[in-house]
Protein backbone atom coordinates (compact mmCIF):
# COMPACT_ATOMS: atom_id res chain seq x y z
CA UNK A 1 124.61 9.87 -33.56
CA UNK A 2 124.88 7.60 -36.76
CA UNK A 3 125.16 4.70 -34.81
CA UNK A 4 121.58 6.04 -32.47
CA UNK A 5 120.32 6.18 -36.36
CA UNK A 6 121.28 3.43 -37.77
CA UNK A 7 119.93 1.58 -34.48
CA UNK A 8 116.48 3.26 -34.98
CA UNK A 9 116.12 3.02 -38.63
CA UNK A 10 117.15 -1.13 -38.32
CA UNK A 11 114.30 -0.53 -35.47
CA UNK A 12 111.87 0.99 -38.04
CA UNK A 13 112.75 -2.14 -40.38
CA UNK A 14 112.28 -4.40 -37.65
CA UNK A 15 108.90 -3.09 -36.97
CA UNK A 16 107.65 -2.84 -40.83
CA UNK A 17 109.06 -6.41 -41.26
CA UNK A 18 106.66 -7.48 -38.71
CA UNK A 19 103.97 -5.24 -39.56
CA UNK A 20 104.37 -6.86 -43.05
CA UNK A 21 104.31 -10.42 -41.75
CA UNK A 22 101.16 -9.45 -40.40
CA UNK A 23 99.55 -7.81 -42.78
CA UNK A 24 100.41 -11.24 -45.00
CA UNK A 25 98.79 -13.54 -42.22
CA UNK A 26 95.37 -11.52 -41.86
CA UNK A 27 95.47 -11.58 -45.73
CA UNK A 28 95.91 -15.24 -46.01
CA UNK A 29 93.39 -16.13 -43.18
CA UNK A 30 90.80 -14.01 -45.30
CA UNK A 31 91.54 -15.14 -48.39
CA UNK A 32 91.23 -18.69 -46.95
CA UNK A 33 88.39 -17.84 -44.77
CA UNK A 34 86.62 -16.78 -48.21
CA UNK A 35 87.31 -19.37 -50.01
CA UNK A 36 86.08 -22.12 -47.05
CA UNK A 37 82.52 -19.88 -46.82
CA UNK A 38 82.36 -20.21 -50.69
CA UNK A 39 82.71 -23.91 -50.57
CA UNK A 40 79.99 -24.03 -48.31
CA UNK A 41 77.88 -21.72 -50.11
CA UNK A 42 78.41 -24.18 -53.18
CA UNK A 43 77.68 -27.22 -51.04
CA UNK A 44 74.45 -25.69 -49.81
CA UNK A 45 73.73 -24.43 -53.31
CA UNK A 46 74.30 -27.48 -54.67
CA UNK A 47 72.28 -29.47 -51.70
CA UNK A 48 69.35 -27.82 -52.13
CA UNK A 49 69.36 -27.53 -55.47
CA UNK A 50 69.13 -31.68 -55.11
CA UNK A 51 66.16 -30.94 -52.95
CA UNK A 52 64.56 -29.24 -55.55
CA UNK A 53 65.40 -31.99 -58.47
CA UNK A 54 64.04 -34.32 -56.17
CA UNK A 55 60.98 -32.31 -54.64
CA UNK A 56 60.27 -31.97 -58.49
CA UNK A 57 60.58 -35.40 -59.54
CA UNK A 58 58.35 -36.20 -56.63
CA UNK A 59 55.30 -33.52 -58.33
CA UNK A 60 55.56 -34.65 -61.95
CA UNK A 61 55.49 -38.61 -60.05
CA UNK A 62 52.44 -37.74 -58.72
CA UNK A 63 50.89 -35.78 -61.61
CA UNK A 64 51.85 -39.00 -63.35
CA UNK A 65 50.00 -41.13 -60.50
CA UNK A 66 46.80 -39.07 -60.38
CA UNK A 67 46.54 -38.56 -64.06
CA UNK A 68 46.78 -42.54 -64.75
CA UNK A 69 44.45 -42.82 -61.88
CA UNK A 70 42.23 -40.32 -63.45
CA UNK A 71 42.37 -42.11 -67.00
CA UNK A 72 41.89 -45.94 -64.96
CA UNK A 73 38.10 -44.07 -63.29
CA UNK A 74 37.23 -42.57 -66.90
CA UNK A 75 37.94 -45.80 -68.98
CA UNK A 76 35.77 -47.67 -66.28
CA UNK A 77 33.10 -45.38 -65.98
CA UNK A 78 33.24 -45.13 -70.33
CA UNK A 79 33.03 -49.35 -69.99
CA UNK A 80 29.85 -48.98 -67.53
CA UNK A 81 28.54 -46.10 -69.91
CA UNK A 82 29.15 -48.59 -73.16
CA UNK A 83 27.62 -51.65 -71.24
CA UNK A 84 24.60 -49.73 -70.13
CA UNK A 85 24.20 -48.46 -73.96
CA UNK A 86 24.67 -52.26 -75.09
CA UNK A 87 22.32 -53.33 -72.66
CA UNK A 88 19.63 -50.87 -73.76
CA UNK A 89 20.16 -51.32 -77.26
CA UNK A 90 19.74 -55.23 -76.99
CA UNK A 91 16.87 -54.48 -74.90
CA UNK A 92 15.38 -52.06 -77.63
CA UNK A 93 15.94 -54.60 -80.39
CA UNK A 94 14.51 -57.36 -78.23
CA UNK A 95 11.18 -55.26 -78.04
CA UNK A 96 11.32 -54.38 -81.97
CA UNK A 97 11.78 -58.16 -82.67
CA UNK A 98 8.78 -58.51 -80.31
CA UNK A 99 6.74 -56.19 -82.13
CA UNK A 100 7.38 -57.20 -85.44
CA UNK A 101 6.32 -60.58 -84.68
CA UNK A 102 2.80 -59.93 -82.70
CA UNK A 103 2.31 -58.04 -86.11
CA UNK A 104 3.08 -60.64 -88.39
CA UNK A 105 1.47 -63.00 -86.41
């Protein structure tokens, strides 16, 4: 009878041993699952937050591009504006000088 215990409780060791064993492996493939998924996670995190820098650099780029663009078409339109002025103003002082001179004369 001690022996049919002894035989059952080295048994019952046996069994939690393996049991144990795995318990340990499930553990470590989770644990190592986990941390491969968080990796990734980072990677993708990280990825798209490059998208983003990018995508934004791209924007502010073309902010930059239409407001010089803007600024070229106002100066130009500002030069036409000032040459039209110039023009009118000679033109005005042409006809005073004009005047002045039929009434001296």
């Amino acid at each position: 009878m001690s022996t049919e215990v002894n035989r059952l409780q080295s048994r019952q060791n046996q069994d939690l041993q393996y049991l144990q064993e795995q318990h340990r492996r499930r553990r470590d493939q989770t644990i190592e699952q986990n941390e491969e998924d968080l990796r990734k996670l980072r990677e993708g995190y990280q990825q798209k937050e490059q998208e983003i820098r990018k995508t934004g650099e791209t924007v502010v780029n073309h902010i930059r591009s239409s407001t010089d663009q803007r600024i070229a078409q106002n100066k130009e339109a500002k030069a036409r504006e000032l040459e039209s002025e110039r023009a009118r103003s000679q033109r005005a002082y042409e006809e005073f000088r004009r005047n002045e001179q039929m009434r001296i004369a």
